[in-house]
Protein backbone atom coordinates (compact mmCIF):
# COMPACT_ATOMS: atom_id res chain seq x y z
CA UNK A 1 -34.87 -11.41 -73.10
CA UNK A 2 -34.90 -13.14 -69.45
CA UNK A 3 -36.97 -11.02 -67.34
CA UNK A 4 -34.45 -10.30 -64.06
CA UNK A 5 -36.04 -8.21 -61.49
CA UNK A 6 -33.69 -8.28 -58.42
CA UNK A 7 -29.93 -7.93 -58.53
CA UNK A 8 -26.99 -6.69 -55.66
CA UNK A 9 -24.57 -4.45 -56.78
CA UNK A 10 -21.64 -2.46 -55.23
CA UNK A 11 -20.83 1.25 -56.50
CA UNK A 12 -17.49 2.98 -55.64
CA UNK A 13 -17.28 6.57 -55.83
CA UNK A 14 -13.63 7.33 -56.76
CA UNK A 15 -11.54 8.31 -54.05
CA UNK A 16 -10.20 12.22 -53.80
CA UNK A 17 -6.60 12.80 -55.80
CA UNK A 18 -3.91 13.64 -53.30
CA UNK A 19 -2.03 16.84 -53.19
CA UNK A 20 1.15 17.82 -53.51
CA UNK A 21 4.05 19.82 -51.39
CA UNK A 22 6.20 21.68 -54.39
CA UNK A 23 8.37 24.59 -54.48
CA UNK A 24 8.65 26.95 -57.72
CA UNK A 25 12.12 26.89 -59.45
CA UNK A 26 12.54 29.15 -61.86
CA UNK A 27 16.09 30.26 -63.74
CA UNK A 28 16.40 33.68 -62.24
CA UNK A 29 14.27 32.58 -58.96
CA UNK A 30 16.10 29.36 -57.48
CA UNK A 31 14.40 29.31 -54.32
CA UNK A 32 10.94 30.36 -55.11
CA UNK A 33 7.56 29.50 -53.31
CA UNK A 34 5.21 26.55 -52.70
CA UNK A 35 3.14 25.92 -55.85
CA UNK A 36 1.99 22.27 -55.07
CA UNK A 37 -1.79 22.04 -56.77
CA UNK A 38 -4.94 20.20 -55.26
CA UNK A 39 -6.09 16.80 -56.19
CA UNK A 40 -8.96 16.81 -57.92
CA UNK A 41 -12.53 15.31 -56.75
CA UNK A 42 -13.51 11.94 -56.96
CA UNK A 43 -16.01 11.45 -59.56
CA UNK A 44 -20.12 10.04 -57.83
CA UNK A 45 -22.20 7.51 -58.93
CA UNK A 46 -25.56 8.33 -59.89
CA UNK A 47 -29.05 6.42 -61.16
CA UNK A 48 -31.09 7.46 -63.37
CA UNK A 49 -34.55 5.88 -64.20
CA UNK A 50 -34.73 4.93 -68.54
CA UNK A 51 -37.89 4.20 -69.95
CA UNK A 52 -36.28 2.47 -72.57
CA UNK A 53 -34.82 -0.52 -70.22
CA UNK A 54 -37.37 -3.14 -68.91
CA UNK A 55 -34.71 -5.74 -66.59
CA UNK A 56 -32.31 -5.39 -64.52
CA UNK A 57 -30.48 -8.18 -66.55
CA UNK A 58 -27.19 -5.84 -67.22
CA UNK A 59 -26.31 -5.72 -62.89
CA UNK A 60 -27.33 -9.82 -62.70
CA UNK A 61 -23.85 -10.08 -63.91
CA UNK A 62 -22.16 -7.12 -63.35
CA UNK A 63 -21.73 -6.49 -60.07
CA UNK A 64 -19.19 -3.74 -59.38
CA UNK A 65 -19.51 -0.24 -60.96
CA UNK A 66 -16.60 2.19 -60.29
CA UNK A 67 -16.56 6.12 -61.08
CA UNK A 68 -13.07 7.36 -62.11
CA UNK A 69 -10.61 8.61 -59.12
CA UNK A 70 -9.27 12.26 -59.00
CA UNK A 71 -6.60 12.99 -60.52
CA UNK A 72 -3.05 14.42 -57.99
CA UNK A 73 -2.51 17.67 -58.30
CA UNK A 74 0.89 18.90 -59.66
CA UNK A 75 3.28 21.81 -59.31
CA UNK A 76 3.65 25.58 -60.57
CA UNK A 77 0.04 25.15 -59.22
CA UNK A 78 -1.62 22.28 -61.61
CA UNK A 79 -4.82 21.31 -59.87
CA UNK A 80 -5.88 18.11 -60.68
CA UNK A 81 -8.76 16.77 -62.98
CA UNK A 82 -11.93 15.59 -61.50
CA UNK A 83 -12.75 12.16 -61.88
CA UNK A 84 -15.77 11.13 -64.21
CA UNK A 85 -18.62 10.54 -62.69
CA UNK A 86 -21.01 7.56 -63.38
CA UNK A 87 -24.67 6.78 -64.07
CA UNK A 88 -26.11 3.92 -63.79
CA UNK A 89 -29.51 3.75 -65.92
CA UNK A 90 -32.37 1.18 -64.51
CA UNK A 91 -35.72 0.70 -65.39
CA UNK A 92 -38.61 2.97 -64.79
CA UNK A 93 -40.04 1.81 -61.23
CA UNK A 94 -36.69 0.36 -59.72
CA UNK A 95 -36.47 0.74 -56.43
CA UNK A 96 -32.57 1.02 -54.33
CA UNK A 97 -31.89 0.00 -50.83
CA UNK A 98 -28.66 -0.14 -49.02
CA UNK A 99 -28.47 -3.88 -47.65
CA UNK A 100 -26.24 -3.10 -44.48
CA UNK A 101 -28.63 -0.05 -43.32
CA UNK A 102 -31.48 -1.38 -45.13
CA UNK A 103 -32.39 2.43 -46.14
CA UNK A 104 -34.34 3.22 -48.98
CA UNK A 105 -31.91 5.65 -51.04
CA UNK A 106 -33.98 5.74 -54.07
CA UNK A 107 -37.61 5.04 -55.74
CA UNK A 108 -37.67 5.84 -59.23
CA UNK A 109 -40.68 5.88 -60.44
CA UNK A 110 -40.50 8.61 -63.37
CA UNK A 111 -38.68 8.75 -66.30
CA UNK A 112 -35.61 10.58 -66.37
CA UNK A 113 -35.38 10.56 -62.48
CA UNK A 114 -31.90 11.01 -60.84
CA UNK A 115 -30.59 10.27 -57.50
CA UNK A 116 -26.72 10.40 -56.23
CA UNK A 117 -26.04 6.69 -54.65
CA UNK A 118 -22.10 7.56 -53.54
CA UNK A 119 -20.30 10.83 -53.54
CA UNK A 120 -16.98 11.14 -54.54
CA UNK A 121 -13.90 11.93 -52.51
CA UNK A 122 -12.51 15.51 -52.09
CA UNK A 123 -9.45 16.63 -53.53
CA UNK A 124 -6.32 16.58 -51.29
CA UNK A 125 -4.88 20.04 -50.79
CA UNK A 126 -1.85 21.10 -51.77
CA UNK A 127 1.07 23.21 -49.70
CA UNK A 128 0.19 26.42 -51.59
CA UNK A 129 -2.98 26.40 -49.45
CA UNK A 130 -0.35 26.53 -46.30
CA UNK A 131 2.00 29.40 -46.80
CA UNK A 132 1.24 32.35 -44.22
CA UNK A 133 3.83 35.04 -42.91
CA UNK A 134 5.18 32.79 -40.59
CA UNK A 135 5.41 29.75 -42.95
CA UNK A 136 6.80 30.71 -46.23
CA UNK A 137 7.87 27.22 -46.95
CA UNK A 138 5.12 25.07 -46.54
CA UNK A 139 6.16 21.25 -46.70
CA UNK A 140 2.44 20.25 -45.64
CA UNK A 141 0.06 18.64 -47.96
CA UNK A 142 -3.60 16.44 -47.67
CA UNK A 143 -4.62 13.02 -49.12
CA UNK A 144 -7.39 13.27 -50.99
CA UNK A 145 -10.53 11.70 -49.06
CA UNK A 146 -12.05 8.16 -49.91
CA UNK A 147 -15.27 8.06 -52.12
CA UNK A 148 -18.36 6.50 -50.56
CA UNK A 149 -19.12 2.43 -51.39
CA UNK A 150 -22.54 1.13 -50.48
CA UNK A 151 -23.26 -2.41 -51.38
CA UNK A 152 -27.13 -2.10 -52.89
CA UNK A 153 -30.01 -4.13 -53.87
CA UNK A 154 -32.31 -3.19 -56.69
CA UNK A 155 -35.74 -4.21 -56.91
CA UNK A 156 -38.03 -3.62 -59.96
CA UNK A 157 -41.30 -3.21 -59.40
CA UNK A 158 -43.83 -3.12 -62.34
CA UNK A 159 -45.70 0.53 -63.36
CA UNK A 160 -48.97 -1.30 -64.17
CA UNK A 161 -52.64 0.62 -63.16
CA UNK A 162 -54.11 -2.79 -62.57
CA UNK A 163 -52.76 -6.13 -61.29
CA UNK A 164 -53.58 -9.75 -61.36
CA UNK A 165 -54.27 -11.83 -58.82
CA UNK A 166 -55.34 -15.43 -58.54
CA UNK A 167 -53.48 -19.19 -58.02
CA UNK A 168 -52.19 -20.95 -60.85
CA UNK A 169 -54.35 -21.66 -63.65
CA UNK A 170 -57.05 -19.61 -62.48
CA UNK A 171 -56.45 -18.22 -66.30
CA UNK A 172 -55.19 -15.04 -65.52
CA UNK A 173 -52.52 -15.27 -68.79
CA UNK A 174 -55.28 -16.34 -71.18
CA UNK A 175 -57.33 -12.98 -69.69
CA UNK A 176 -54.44 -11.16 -70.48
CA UNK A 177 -54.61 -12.28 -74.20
CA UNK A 178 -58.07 -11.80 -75.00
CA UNK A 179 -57.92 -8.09 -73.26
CA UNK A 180 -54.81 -7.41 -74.71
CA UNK A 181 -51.97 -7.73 -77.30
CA UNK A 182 -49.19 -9.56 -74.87
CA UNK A 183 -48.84 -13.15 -75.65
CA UNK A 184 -47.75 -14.82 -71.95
CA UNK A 185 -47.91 -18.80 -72.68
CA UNK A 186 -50.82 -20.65 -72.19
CA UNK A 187 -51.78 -24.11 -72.70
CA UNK A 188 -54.15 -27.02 -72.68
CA UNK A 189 -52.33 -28.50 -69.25
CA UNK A 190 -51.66 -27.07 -66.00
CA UNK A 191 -48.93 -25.18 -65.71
CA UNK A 192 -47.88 -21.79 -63.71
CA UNK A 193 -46.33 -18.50 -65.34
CA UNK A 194 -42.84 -18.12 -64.88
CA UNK A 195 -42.27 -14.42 -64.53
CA UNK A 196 -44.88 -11.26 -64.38
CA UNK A 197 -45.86 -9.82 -67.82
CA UNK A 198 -47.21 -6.37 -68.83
CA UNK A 199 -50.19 -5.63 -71.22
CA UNK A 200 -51.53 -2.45 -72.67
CA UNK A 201 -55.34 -2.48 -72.70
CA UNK A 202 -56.68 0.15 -75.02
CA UNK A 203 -60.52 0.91 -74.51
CA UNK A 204 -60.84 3.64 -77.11
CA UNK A 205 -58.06 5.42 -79.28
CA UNK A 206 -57.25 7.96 -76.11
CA UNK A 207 -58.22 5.63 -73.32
CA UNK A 208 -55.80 2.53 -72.34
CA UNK A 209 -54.21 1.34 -69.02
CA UNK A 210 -51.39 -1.23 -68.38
CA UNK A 211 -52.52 -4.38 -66.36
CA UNK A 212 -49.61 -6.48 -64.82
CA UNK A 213 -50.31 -10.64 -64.63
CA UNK A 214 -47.98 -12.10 -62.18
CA UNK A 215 -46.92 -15.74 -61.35
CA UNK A 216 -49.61 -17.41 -59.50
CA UNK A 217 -50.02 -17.87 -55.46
CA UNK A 218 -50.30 -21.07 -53.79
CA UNK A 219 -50.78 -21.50 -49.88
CA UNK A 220 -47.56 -20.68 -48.10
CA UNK A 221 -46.51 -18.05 -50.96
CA UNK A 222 -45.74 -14.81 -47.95
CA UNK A 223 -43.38 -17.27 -45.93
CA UNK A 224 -41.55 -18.18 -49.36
CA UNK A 225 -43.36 -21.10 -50.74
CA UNK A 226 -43.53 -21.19 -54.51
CA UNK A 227 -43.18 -18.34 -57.23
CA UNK A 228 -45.88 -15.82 -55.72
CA UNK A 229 -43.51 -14.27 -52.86
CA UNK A 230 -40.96 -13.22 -55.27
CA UNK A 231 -43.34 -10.72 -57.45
CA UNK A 232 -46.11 -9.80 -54.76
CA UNK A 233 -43.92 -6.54 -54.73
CA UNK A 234 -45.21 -5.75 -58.28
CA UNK A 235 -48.44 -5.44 -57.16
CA UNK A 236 -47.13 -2.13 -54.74
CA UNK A 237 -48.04 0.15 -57.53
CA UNK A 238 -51.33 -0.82 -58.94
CA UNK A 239 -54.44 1.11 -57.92
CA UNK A 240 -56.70 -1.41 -58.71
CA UNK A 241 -56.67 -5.49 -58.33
CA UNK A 242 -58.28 -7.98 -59.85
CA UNK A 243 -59.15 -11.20 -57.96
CA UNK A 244 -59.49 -14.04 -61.36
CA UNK A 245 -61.19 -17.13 -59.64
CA UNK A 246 -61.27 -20.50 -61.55
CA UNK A 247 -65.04 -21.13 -60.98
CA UNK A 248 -64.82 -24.49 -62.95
CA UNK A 249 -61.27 -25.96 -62.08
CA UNK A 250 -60.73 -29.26 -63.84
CA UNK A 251 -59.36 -31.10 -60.18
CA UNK A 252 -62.83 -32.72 -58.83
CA UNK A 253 -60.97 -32.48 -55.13
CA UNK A 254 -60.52 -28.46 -56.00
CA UNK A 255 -62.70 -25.71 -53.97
CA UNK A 256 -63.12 -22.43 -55.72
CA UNK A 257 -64.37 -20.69 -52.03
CA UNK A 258 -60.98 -22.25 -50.66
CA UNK A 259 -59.29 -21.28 -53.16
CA UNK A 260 -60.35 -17.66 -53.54
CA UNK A 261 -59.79 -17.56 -49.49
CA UNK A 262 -56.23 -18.92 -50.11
CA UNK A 263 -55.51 -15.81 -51.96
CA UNK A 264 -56.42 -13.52 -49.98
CA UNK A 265 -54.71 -14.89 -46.45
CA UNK A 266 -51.58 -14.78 -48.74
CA UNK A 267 -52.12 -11.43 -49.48
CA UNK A 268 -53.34 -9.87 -45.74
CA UNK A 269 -49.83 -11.80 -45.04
CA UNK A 270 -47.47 -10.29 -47.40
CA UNK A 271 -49.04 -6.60 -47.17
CA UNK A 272 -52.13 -5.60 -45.16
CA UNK A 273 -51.81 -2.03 -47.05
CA UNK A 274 -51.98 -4.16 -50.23
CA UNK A 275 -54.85 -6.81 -49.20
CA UNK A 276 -57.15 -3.28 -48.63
CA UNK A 277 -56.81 -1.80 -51.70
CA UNK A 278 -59.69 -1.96 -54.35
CA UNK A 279 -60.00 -5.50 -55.86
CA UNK A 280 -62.61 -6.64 -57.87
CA UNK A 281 -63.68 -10.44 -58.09
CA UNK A 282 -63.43 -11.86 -61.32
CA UNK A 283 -65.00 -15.50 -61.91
CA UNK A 284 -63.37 -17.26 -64.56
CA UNK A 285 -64.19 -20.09 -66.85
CA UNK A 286 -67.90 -19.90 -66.84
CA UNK A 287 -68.03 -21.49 -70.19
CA UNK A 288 -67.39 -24.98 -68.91
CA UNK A 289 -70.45 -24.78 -67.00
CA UNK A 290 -73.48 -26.07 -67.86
CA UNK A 291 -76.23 -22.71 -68.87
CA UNK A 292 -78.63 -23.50 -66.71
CA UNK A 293 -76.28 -24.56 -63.44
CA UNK A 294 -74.12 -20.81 -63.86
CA UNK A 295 -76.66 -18.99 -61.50
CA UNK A 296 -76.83 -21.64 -59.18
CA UNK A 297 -72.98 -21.80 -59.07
CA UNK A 298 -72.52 -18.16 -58.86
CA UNK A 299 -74.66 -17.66 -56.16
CA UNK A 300 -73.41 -20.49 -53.88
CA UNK A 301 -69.45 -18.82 -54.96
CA UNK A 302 -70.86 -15.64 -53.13
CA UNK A 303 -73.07 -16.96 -50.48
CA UNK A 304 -70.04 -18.94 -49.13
CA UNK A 305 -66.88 -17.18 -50.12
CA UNK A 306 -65.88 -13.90 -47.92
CA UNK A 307 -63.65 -13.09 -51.08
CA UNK A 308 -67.39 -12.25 -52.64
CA UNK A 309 -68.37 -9.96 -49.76
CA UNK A 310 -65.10 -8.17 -49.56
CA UNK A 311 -64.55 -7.68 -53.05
CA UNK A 312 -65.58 -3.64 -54.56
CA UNK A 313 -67.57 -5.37 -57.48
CA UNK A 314 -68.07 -8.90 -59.05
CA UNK A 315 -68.01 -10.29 -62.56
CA UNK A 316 -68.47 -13.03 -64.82
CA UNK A 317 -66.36 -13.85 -67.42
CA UNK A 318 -65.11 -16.61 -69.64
CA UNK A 319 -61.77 -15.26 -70.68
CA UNK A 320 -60.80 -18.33 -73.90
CA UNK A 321 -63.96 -17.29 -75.52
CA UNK A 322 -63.73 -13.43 -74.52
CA UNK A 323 -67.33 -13.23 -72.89
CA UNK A 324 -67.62 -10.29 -70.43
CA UNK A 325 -64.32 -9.27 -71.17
CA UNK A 326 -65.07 -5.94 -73.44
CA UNK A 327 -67.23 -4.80 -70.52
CA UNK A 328 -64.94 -5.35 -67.83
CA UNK A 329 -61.92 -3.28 -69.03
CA UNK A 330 -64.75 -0.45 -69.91
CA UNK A 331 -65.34 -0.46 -66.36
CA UNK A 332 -62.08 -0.90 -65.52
CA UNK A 333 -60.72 2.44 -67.20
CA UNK A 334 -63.91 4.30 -65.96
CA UNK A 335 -63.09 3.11 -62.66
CA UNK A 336 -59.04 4.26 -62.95
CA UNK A 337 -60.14 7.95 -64.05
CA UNK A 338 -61.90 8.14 -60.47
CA UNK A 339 -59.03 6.59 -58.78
CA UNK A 340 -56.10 8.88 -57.60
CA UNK A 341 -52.21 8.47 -59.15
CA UNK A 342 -50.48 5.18 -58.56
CA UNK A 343 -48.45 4.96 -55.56
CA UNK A 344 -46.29 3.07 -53.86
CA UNK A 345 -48.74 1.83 -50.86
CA UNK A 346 -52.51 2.22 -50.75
CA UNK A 347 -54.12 5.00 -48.64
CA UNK A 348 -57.15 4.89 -46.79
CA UNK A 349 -58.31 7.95 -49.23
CA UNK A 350 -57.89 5.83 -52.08
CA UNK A 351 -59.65 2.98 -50.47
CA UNK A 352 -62.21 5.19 -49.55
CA UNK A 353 -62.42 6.66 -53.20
CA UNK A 354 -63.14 3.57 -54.81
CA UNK A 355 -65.54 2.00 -52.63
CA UNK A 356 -67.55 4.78 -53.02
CA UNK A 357 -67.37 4.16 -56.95
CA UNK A 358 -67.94 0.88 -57.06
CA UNK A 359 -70.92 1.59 -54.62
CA UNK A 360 -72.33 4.21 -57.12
CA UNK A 361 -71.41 2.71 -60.19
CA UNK A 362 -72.57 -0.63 -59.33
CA UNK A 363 -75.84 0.27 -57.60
CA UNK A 364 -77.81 -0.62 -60.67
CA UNK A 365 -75.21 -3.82 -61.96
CA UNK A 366 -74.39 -5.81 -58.92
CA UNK A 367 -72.67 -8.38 -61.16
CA UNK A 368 -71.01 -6.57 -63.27
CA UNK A 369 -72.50 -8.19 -66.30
């Protein structure tokens, strides 16, 4: 299935059924009172987050949902039936803004979470509500009211404990395959993922956590340029980013310091919340360096780079053969049970929190290997 992750909608809360002026006429009781009913309510639209949905493919295409419009209210006092209401179900971690207030009206971030998006209209009254002592034939009635419309855009934005970051062909897909069992496409050639995928990493038979790979970031990618802008907002929720750094790239003219630094003006761009929460450097593809050169490299990587000195922690893997990777996602989930929930923006106390681990649990490993 085509992975959508943004779509515009409209919802339309059904408008209020109208009341009605009536007068009872019975056989033996010709001119008898008002007994016009009330309209019934319009029925609201409301969004619930399913676990079971992973796109926002079905609202790509349709764009208008409509709950049902009260029903008018009859005589010898009918009241009329409520309209149904309507629920829209979206993926776990969708996130709905109105686009002409730009208001955040939901974030739905648990299963089975439930928000009202536009209320339906009230009922129109009808002219029984109008007789009084001085009034006994009440010709008076109410509309029903209009139900709310909001025009809306929904975002998705992956649940994932750890996220990816790197440019393209750093190998963050092929990292994804040898820690997990999601199959993104990878290849012999360069080429950039199309679209963010999820994996399930599990450490021991109680102990996994979700890492999210997303399309990689070239220079330019917080103004718009390239893929990278589009799914930087699926890195909101993560507590815990990984920096993947091609230390070997295969383009002579290519500088892994530049490089690494490329990513992370993107990223103090996009979201300075984002840029200073934990991320661990990760250099890749130390298998197509000659054994007795990796130190050497490594050390002139770090000497140089200020991606080395801000990073929490450092490693070396080579992620086609699998080398380091059992280690690092051992240290990853120790590092996520010291880390507080996932949220939607990093706090200073979670900053704080894993500094402090990665200061402790590093003291004795500075590389990680």
């Amino acid at each position: 299935m085509k992975f959508i992750d943004e779509a515009k909608i409209v919802v339309a809360a059904g408008d209020g059924g109208n009341g009605i002026a009536s007068f009872r006429r019975d056989k033996y009781e010709p001119e008898g009172g008002p007994d016009g009913g009330d309209g019934g309510n319009g029925g609201s639209v409301h969004v619930v987050a399913d676990r079971n949905i992973n796109t926002l493919i079905e609202y790509r295409y349709a764009r208008r949902h409509n709950a049902q419009r009260g029903q008018n209210g009859g005589s010898s006092d009918c009241y009329g039936r409520r309209g149904k209401d309507l629920t829209l179900h979206v993926p776990v971690g969708t996130t709905i803004a109105d686009i002409n207030s730009n208001e955040l009206l939901a974030d739905l971030d648990v299963d089975g979470k439930k928000v009202l998006l536009a209320k339906g209209g009230r009922g129109g009254l009808g002219n029984i509500h109008f007789k009084s002592s001085v009034n006994r034939t009440p010709r008076q009635c109410t509309r029903g009211d209009q139900g709310e419309q909001r025009e809306l855009r929904l975002e998705l934005r992956l649940l994932a404990d750890v996220g990816l970051l790197g440019l393209p062909n750093a190998g963050k897909s092929t990292f994804l395959r040898a820690v997990s069992a999601a199959r993104p496409k990878v290849a012999d050639y360069p080429f950039t993922t199309l679209q963010p995928q999820l994996g399930v990493v599990r450490v021991d038979h109680d102990q996994s956590f979700v890492i999210a790979d997303i399309p990689g970031l070239i220079d330019g990618a917080a103004e718009g340029a390239g893929l990278g802008i589009r799914f930087l907002k699926h890195l909101a929720r993560t507590r815990l980013l990984l920096h993947i750094v091609d230390l070997a790239p295969l383009d002579p003219a290519a500088d892994p310091v530049q490089d690494a630094e490329t990513i992370i003006r993107e990223l103090e761009k996009y979201d300075p919340e984002l840029a200073a929460r934990p991320r661990w450097l990760v250099l890749n593809k130390l298998d197509l360096i000659a054994e007795e050169d990796r130190e050497q490299r490594v050390a002139d990587f770090l000497h140089a780079s200020r991606a080395g000195a801000a990073a929490s922690a450092c490693f070396r893997i080579s992620a086609i053969s699998g080398d380091g990777c059992r280690e690092l996602t051992r240290k990853l989930q120790q590092a996520l049970q010291a880390l507080p929930a996932a949220t939607s923006a990093a706090t200073p106390a979670a900053t704080a929190s894993a500094t402090a681990f990665a200061d402790h649990f590093f003291a004795d490993d500075p590389q990680g290997d």
